[in-house]
Each structure stands twice: as structure tokens, then as C-alpha cells.
PDB file of N, CA and C in Angstrom:
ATOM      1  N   UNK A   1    -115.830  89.851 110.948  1.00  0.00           N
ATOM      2  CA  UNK A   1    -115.489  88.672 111.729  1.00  0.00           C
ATOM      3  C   UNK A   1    -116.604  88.422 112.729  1.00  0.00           C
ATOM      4  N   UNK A   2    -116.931  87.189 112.777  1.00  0.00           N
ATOM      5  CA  UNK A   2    -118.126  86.891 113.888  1.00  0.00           C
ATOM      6  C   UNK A   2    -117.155  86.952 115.329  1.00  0.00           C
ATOM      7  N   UNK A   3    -118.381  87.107 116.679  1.00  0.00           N
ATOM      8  CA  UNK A   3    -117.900  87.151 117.828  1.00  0.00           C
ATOM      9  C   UNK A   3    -117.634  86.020 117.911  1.00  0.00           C
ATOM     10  N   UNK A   4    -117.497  84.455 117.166  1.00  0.00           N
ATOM     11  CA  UNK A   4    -117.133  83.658 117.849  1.00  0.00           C
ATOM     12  C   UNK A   4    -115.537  83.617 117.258  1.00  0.00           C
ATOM     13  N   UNK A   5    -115.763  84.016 115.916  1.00  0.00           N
ATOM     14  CA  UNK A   5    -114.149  83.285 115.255  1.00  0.00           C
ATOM     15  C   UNK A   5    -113.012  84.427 115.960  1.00  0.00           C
ATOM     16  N   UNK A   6    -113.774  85.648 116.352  1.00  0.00           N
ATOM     17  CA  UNK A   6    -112.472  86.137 116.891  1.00  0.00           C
ATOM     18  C   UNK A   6    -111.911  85.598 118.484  1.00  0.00           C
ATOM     19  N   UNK A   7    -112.237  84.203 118.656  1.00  0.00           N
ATOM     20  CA  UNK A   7    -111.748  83.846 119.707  1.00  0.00           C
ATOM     21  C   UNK A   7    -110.736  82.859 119.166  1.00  0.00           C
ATOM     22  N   UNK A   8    -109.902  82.717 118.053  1.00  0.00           N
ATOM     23  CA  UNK A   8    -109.257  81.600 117.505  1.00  0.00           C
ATOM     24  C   UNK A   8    -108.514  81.914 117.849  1.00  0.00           C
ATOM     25  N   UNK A   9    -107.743  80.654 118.876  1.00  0.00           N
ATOM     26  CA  UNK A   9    -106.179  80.612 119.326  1.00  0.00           C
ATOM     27  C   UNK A   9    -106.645  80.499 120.623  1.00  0.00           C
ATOM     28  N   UNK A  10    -107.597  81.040 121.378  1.00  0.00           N
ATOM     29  CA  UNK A  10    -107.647  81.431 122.938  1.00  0.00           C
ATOM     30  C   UNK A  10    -107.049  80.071 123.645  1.00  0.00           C
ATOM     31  N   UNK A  11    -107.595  78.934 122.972  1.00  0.00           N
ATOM     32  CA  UNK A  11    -106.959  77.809 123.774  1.00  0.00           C
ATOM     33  C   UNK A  11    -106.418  76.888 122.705  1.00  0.00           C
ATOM     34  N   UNK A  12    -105.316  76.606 122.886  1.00  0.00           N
ATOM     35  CA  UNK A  12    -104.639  75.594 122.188  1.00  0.00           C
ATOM     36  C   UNK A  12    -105.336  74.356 121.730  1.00  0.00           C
ATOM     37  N   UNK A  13    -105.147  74.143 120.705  1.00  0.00           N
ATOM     38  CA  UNK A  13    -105.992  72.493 120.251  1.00  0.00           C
ATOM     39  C   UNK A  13    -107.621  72.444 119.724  1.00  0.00           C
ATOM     40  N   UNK A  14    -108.177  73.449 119.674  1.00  0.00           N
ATOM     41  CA  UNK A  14    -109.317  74.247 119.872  1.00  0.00           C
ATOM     42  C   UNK A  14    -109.664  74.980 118.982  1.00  0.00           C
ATOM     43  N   UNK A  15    -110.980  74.965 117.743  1.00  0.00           N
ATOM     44  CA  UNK A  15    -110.777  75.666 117.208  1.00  0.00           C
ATOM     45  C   UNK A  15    -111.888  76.832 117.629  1.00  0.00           C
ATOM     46  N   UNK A  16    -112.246  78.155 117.213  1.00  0.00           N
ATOM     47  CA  UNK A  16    -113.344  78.806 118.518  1.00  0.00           C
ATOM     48  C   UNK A  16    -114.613  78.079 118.298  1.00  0.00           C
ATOM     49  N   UNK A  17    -115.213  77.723 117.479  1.00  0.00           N
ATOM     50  CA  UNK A  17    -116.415  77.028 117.318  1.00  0.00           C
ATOM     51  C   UNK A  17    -116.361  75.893 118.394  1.00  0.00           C
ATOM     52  N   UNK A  18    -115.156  75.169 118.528  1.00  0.00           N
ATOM     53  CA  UNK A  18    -115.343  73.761 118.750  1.00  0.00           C
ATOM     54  C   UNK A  18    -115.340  74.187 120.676  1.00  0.00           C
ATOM     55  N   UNK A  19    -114.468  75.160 121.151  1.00  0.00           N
ATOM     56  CA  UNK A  19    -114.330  75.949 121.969  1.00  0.00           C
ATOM     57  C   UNK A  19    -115.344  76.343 122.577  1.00  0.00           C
ATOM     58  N   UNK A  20    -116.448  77.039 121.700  1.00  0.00           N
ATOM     59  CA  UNK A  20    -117.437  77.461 122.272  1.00  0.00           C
ATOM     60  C   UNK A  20    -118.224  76.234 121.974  1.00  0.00           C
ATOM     61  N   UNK A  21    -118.682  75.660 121.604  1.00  0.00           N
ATOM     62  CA  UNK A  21    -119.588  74.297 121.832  1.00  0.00           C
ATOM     63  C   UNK A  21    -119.022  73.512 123.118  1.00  0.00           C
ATOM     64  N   UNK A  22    -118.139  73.564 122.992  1.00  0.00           N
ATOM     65  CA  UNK A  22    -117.783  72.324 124.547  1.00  0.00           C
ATOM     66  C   UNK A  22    -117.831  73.291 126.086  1.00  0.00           C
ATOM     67  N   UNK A  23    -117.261  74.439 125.847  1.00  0.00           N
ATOM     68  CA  UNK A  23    -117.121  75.152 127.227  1.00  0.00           C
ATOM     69  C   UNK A  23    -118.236  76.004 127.436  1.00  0.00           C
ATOM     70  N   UNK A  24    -118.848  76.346 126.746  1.00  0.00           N
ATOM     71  CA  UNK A  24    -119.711  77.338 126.420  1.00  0.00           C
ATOM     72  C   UNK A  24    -121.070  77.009 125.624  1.00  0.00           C
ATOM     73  N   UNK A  25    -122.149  76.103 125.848  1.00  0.00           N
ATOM     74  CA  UNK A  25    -122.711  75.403 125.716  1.00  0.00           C
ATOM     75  C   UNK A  25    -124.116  76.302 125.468  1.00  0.00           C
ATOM     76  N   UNK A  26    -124.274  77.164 126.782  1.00  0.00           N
ATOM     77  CA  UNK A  26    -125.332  78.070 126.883  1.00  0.00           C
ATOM     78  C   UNK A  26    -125.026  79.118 126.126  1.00  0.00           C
ATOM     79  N   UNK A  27    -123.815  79.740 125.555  1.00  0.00           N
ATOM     80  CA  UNK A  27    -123.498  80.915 124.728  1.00  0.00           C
ATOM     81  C   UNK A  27    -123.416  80.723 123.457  1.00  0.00           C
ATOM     82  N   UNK A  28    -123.244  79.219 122.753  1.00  0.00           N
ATOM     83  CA  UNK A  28    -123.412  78.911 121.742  1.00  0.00           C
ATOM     84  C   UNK A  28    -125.097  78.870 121.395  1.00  0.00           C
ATOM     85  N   UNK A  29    -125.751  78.577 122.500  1.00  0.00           N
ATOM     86  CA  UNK A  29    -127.347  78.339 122.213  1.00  0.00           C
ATOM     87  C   UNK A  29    -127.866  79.560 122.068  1.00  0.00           C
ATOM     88  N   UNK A  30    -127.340  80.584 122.794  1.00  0.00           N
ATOM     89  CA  UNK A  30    -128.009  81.749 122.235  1.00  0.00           C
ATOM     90  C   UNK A  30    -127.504  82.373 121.268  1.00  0.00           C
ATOM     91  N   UNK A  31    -126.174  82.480 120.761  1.00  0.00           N
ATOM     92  CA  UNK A  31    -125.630  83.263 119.584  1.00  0.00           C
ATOM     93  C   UNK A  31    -127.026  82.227 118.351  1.00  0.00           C
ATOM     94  N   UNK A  32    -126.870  80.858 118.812  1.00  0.00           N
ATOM     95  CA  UNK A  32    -127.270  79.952 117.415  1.00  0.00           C
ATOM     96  C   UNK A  32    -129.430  80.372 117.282  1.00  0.00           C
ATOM     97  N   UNK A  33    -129.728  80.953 118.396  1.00  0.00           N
ATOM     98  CA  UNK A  33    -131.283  80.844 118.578  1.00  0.00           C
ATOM     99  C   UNK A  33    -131.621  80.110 118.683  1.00  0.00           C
ATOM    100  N   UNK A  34    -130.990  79.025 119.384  1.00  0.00           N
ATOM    101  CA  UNK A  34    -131.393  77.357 119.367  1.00  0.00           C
ATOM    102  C   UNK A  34    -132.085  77.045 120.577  1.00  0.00           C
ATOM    103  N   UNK A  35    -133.518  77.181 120.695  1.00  0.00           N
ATOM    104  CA  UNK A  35    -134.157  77.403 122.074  1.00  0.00           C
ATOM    105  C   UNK A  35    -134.478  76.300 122.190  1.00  0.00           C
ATOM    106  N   UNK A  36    -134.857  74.851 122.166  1.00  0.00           N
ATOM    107  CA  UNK A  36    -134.658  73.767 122.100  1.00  0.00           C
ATOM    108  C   UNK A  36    -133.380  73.496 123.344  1.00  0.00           C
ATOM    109  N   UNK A  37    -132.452  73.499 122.447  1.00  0.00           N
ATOM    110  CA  UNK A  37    -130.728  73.088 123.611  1.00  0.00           C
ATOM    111  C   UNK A  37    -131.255  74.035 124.599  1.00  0.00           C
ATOM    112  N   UNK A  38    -131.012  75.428 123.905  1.00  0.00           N
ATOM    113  CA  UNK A  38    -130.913  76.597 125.201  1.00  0.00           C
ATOM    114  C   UNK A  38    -131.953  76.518 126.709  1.00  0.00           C
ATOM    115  N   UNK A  39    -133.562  75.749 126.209  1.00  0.00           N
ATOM    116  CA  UNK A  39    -134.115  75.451 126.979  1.00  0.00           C
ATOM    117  C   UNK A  39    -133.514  74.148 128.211  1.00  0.00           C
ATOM    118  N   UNK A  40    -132.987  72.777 127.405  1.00  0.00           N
ATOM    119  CA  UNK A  40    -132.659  72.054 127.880  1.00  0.00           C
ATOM    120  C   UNK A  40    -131.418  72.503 128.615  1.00  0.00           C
ATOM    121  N   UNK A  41    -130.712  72.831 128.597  1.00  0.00           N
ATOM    122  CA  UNK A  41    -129.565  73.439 128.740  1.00  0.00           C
ATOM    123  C   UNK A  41    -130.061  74.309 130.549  1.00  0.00           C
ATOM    124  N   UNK A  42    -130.779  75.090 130.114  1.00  0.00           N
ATOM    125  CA  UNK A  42    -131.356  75.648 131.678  1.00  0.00           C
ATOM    126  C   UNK A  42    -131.752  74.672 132.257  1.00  0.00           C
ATOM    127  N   UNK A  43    -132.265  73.879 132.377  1.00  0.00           N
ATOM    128  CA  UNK A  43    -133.224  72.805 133.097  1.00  0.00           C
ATOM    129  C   UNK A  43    -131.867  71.636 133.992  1.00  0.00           C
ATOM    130  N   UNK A  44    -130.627  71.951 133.230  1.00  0.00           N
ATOM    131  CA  UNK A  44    -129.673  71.144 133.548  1.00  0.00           C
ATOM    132  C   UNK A  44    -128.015  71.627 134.558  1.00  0.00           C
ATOM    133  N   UNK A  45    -128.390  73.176 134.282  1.00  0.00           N
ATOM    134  CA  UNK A  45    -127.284  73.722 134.352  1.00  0.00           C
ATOM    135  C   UNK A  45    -127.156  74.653 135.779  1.00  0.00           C
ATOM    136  N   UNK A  46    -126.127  74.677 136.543  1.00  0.00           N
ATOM    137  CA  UNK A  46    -126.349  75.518 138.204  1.00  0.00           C
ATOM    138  C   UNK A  46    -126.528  77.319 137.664  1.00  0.00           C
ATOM    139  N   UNK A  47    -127.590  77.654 138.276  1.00  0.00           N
ATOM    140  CA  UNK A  47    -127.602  79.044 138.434  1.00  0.00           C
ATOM    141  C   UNK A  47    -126.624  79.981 138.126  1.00  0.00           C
ATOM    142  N   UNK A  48    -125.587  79.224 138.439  1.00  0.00           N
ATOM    143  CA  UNK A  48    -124.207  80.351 138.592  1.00  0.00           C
ATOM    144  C   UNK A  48    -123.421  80.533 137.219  1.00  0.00           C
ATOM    145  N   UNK A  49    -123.946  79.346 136.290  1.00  0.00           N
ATOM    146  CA  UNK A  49    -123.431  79.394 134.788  1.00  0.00           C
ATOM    147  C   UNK A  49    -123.851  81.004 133.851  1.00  0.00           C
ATOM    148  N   UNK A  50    -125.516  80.666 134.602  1.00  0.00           N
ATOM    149  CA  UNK A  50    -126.050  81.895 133.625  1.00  0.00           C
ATOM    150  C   UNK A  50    -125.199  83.565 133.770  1.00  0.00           C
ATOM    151  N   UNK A  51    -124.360  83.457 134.484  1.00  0.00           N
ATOM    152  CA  UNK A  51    -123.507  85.157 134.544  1.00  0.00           C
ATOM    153  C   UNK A  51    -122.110  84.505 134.018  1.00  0.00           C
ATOM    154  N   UNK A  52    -121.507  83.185 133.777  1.00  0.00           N
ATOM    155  CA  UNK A  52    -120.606  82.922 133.078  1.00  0.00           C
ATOM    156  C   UNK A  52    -120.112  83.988 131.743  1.00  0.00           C
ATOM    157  N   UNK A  53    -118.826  84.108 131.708  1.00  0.00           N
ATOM    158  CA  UNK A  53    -118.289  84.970 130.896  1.00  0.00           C
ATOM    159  C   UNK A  53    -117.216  84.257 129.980  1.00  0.00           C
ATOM    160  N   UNK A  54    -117.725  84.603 128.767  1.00  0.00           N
ATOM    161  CA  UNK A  54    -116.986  83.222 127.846  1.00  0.00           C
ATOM    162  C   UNK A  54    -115.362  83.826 128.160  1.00  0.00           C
ATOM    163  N   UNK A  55    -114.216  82.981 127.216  1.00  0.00           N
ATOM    164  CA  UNK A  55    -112.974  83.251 126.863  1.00  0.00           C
ATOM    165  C   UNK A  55    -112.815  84.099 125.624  1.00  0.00           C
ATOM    166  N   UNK A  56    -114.169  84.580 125.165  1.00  0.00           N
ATOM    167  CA  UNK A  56    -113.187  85.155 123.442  1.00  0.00           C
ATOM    168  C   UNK A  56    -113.519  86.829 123.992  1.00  0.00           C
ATOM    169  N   UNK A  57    -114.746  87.038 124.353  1.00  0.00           N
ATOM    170  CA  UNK A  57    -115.253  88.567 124.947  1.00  0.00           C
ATOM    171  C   UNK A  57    -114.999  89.110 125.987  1.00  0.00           C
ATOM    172  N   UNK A  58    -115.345  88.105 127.111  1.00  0.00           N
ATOM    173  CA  UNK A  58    -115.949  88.269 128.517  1.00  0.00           C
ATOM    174  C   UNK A  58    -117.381  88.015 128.526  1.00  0.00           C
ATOM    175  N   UNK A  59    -118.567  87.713 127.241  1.00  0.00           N
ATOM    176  CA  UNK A  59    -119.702  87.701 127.667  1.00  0.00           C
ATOM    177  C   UNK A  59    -120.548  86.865 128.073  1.00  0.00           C
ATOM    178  N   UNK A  60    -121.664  86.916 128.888  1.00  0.00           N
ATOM    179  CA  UNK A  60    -122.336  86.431 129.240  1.00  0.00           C
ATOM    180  C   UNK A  60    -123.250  85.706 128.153  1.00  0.00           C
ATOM    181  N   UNK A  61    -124.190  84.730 128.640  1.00  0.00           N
ATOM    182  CA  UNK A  61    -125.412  84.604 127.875  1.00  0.00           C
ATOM    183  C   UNK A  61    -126.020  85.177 126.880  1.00  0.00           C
ATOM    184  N   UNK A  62    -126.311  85.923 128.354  1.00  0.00           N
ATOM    185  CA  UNK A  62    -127.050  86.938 128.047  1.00  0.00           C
ATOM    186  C   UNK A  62    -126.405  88.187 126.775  1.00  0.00           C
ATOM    187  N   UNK A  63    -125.420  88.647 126.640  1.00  0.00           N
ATOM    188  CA  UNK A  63    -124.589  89.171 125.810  1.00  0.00           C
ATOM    189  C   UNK A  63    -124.630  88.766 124.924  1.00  0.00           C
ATOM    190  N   UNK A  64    -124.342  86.772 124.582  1.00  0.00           N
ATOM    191  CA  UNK A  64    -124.651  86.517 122.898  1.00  0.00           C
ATOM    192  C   UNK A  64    -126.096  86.432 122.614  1.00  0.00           C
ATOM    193  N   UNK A  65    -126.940  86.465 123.402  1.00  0.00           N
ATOM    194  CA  UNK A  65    -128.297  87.000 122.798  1.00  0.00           C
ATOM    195  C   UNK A  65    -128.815  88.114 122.593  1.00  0.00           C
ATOM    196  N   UNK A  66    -128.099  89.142 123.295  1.00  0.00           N
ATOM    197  CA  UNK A  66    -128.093  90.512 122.824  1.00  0.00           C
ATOM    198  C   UNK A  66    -128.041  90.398 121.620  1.00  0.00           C
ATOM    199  N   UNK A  67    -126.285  90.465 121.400  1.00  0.00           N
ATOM    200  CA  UNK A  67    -125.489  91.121 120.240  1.00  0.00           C
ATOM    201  C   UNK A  67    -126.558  90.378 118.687  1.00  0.00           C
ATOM    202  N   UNK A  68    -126.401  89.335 119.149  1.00  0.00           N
ATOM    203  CA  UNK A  68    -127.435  88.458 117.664  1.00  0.00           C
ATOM    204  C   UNK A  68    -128.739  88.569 117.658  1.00  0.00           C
ATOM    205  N   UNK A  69    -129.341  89.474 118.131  1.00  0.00           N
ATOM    206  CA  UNK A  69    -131.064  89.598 118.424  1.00  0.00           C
ATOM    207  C   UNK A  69    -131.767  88.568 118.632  1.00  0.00           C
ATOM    208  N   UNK A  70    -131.420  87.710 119.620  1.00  0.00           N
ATOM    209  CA  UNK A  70    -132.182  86.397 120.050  1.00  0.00           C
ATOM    210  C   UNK A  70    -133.309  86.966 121.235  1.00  0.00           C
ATOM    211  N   UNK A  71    -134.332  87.655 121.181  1.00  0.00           N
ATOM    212  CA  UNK A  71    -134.973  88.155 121.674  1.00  0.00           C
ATOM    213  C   UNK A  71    -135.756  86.652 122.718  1.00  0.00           C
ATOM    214  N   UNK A  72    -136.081  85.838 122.197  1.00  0.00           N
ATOM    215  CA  UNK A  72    -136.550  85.087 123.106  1.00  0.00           C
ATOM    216  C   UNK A  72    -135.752  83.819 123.802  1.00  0.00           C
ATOM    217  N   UNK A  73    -134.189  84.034 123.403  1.00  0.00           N
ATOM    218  CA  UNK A  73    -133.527  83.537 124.007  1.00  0.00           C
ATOM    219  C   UNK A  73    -133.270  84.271 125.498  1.00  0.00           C
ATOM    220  N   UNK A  74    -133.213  85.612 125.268  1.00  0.00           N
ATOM    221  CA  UNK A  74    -133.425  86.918 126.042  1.00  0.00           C
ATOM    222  C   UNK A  74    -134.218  86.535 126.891  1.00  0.00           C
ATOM    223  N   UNK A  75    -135.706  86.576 126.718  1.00  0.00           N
ATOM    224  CA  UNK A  75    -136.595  86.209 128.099  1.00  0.00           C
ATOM    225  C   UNK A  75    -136.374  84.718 128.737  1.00  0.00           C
ATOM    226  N   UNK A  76    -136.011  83.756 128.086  1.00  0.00           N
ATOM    227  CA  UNK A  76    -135.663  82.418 128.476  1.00  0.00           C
ATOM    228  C   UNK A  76    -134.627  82.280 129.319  1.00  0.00           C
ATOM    229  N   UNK A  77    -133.563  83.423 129.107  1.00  0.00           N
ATOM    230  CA  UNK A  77    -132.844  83.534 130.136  1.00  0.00           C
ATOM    231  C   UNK A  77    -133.479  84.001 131.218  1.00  0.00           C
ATOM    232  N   UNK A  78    -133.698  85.020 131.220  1.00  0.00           N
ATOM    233  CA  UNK A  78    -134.667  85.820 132.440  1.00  0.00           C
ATOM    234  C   UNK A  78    -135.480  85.137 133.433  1.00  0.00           C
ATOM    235  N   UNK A  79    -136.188  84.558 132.773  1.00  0.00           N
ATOM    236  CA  UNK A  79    -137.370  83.200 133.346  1.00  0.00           C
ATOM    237  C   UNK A  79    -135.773  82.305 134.416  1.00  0.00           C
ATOM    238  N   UNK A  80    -135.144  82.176 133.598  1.00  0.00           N
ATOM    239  CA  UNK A  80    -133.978  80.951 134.416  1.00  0.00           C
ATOM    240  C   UNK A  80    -133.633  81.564 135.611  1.00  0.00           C
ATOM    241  N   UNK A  81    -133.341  83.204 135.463  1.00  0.00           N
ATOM    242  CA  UNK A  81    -132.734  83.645 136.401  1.00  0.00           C
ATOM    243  C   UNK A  81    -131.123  84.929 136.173  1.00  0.00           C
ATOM    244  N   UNK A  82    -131.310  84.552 134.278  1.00  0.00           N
ATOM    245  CA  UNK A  82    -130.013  85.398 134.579  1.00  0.00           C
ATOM    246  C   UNK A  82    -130.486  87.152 134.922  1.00  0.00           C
ATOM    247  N   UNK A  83    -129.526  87.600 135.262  1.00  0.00           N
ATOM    248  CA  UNK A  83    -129.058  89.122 135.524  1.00  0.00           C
ATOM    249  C   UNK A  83    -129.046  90.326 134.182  1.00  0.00           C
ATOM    250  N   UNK A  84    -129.732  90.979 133.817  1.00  0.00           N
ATOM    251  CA  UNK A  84    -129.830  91.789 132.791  1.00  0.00           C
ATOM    252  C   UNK A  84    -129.086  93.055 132.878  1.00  0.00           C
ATOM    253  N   UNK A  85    -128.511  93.866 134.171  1.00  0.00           N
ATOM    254  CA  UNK A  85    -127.744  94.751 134.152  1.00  0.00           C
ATOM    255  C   UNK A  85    -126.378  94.073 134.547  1.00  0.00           C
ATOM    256  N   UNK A  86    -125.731  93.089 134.206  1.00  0.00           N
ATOM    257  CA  UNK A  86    -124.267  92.719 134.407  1.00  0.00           C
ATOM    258  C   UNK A  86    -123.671  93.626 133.155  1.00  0.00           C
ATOM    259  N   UNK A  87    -122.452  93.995 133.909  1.00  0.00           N
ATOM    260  CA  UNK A  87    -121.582  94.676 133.015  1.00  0.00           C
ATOM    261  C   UNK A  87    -120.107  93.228 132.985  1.00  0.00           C
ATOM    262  N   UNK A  88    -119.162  93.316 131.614  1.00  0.00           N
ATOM    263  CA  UNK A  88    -118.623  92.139 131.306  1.00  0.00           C
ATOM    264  C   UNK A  88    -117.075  93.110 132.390  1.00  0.00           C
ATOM    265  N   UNK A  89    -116.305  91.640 132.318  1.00  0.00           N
ATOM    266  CA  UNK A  89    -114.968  92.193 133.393  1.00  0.00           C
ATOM    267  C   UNK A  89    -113.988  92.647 132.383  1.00  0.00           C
ATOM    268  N   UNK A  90    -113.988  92.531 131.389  1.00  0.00           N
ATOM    269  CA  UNK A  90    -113.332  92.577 130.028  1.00  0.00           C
ATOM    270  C   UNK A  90    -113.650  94.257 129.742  1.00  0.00           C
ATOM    271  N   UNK A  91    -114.391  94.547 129.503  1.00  0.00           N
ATOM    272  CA  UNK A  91    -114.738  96.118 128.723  1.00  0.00           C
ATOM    273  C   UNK A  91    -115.916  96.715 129.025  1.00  0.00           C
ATOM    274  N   UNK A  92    -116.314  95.802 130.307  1.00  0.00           N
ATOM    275  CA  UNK A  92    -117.482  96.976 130.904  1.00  0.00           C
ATOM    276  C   UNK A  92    -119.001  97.024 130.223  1.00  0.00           C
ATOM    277  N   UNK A  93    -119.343  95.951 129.527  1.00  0.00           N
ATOM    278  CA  UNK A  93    -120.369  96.592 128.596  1.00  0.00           C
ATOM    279  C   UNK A  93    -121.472  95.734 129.436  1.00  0.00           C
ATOM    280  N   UNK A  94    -122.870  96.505 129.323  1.00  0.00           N
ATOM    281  CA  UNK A  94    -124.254  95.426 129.453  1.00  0.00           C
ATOM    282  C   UNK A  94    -124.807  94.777 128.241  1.00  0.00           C
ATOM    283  N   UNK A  95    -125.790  93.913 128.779  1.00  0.00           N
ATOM    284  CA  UNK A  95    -126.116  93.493 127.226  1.00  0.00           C
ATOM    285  C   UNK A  95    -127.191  94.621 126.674  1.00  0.00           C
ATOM    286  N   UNK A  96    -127.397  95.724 126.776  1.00  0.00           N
ATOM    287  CA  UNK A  96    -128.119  96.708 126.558  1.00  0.00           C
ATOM    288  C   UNK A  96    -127.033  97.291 125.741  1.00  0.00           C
ATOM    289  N   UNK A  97    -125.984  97.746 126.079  1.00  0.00           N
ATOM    290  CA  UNK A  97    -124.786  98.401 124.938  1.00  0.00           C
ATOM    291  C   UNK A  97    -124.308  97.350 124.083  1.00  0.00           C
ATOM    292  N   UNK A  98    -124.118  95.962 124.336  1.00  0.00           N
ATOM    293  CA  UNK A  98    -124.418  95.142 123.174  1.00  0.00           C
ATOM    294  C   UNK A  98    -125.356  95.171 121.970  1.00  0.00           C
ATOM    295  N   UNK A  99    -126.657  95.185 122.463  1.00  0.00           N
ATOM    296  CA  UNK A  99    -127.849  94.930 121.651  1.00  0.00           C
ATOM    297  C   UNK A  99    -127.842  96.100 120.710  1.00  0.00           C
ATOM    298  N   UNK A 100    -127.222  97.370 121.441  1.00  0.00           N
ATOM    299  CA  UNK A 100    -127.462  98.538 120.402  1.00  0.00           C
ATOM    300  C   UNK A 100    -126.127  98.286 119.263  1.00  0.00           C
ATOM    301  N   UNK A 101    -124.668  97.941 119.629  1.00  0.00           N
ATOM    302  CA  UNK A 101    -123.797  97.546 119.166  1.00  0.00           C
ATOM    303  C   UNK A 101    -123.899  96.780 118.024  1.00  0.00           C
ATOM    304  N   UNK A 102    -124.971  95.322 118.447  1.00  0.00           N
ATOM    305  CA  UNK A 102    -125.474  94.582 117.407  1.00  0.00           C
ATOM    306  C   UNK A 102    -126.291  95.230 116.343  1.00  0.00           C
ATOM    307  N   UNK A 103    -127.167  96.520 116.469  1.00  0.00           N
ATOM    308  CA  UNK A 103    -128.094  96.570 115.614  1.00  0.00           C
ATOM    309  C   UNK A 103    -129.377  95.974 115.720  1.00  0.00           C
ATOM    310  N   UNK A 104    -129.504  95.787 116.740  1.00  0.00           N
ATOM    311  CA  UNK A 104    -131.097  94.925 117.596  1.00  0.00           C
ATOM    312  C   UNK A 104    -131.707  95.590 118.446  1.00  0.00           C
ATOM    313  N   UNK A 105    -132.670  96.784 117.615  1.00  0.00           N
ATOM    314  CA  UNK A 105    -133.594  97.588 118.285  1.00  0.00           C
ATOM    315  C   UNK A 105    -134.872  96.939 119.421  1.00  0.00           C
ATOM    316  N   UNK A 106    -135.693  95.524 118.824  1.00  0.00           N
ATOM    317  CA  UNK A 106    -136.123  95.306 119.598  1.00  0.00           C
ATOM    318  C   UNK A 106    -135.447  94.329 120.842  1.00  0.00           C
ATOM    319  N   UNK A 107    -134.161  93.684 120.928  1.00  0.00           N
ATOM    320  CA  UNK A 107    -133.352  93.619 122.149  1.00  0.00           C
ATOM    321  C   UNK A 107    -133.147  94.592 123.059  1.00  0.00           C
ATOM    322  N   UNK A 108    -132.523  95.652 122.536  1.00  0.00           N
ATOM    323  CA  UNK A 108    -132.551  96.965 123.179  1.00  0.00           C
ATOM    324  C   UNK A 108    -133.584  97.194 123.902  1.00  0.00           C
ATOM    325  N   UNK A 109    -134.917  97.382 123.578  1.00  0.00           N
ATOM    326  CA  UNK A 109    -135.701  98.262 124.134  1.00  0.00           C
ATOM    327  C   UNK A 109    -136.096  97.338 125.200  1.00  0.00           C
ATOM    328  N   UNK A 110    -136.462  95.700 124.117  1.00  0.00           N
ATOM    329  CA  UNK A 110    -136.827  94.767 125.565  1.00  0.00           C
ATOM    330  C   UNK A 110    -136.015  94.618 127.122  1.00  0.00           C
ATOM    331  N   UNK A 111    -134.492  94.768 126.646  1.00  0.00           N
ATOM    332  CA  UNK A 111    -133.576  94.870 127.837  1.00  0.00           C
ATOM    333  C   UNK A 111    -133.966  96.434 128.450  1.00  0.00           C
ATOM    334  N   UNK A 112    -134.302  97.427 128.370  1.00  0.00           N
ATOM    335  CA  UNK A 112    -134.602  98.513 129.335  1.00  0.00           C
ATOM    336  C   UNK A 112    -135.521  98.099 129.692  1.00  0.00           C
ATOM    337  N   UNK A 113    -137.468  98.043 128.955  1.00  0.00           N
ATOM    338  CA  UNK A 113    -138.282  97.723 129.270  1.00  0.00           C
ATOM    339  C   UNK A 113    -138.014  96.673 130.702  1.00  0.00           C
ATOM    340  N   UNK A 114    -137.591  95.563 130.372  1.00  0.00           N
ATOM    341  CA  UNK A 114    -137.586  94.265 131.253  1.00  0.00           C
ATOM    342  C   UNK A 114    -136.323  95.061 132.657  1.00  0.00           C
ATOM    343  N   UNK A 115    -135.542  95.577 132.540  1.00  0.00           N
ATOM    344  CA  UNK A 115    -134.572  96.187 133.907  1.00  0.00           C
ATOM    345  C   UNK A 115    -135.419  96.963 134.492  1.00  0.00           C
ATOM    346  N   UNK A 116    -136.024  98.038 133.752  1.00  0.00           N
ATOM    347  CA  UNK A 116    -137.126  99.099 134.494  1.00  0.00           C
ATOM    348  C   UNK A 116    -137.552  98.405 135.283  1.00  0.00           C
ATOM    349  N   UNK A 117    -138.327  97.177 135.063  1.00  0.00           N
ATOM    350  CA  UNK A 117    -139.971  96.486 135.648  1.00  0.00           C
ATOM    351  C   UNK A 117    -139.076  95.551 136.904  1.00  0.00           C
ATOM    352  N   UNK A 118    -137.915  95.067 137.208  1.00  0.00           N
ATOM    353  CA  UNK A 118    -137.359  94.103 138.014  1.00  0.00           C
ATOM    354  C   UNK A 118    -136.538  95.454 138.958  1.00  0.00           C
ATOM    355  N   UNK A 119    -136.710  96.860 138.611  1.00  0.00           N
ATOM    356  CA  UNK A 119    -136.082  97.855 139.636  1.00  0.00           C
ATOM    357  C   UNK A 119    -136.436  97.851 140.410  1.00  0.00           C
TER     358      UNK A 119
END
């Protein structure tokens, strides 16, 4: 099951795709690698979105670019401003235990590499 479809039902009327495209705009751009939107999308959006925590996980952005190895959705966030050691309110995870979760060695390493250097 993808991380998005297991959000079906969360909101009534809604299916999770359609869910995450309307509420979740920046988490769809990075699950999709769509750096285009995801760029535009920063240029438009308040600071405070980028630690937003969807309805199907708890995750961040940053989290659906983990888990899907969007590596340069990853630094595009960074550049914006998001937070690389947030843990989710849901189950505690960073996007560093994501990325390994996903199977995305070079996410992984880039998320330590890049936390080390901003310590």
C-alpha cells in the first residue's frame, strides 16, 4: 500500500489522493518529485507550512521526500528553510528513520551529512 492510499477515509468526501493534493500541496510535490510545483510552491507558501504534518502519517515534507528518495526535493526544502531533525507527533520518527525505512541510502546519508554540518 502506498503512504498516500493508506490515508483513505481520513476525511469524509475525499478520496486520499484528492486529500493530499488539496491540503497537502507541498507533500504531494515531494512524494511526486515534482520540483517545478515543489519549487513554486516554496516561493508561495508561509514558513510554518514546511514542518506541517499531513492527516494520513503525521509527516512532514520533508518525510515524503525521505521515504520516496526525492533527494533534491530534500535540499529544496532545506534551502526554504525546513527542519531536518523533526521527529513526527504520530510515532516519533525523523526523516532519517524514514529514508532508511524507505530503502533510500543516498537520502539517508544526505540527511546525516546535511544535520552534522547545520550542528
Amino acid at each position: 500500500m502506498s503512504a498516500a492510499g493508506a490515508g483513505a477515509g481520513v476525511e469524509a468526501g475525499f478520496s486520499s489522493e484528492e486529500l493530499l493534493s488539496l491540503r497537502f500541496p507541498l507533500h504531494r510535490a515531494c512524494r511526486d518529485g515534482d520540483l517545478a510545483t515543489l519549487c513554486s510552491l516554496l516561493q508561495q507558501t508561509p514558513h510554518a507550512h514546511l514542518a506541517s504534518e499531513d492527516s494520513f502519517y503525521g509527516w512532514t515534507p520533508v518525510h515524503w521526500a525521505a521515504h520516496f528518495g526525492k533527494l533534491e526535493c530534500l535540499v529544496q526544502l532545506v534551502r526554504a528553510g525546513a527542519t531536518l531533525n523533526v521527529s513526527t507527533t504520530r510515532y516519533a520518527q525523523t526523516p532519517a528513520h524514514i529514508a532508511a525505512f524507505g530503502g533510500h541510502p543516498q537520502c539517508l546519508v544526505w540527511l546525516i551529512q546535511a544535520g552534522m554540518a547545520s550542528a
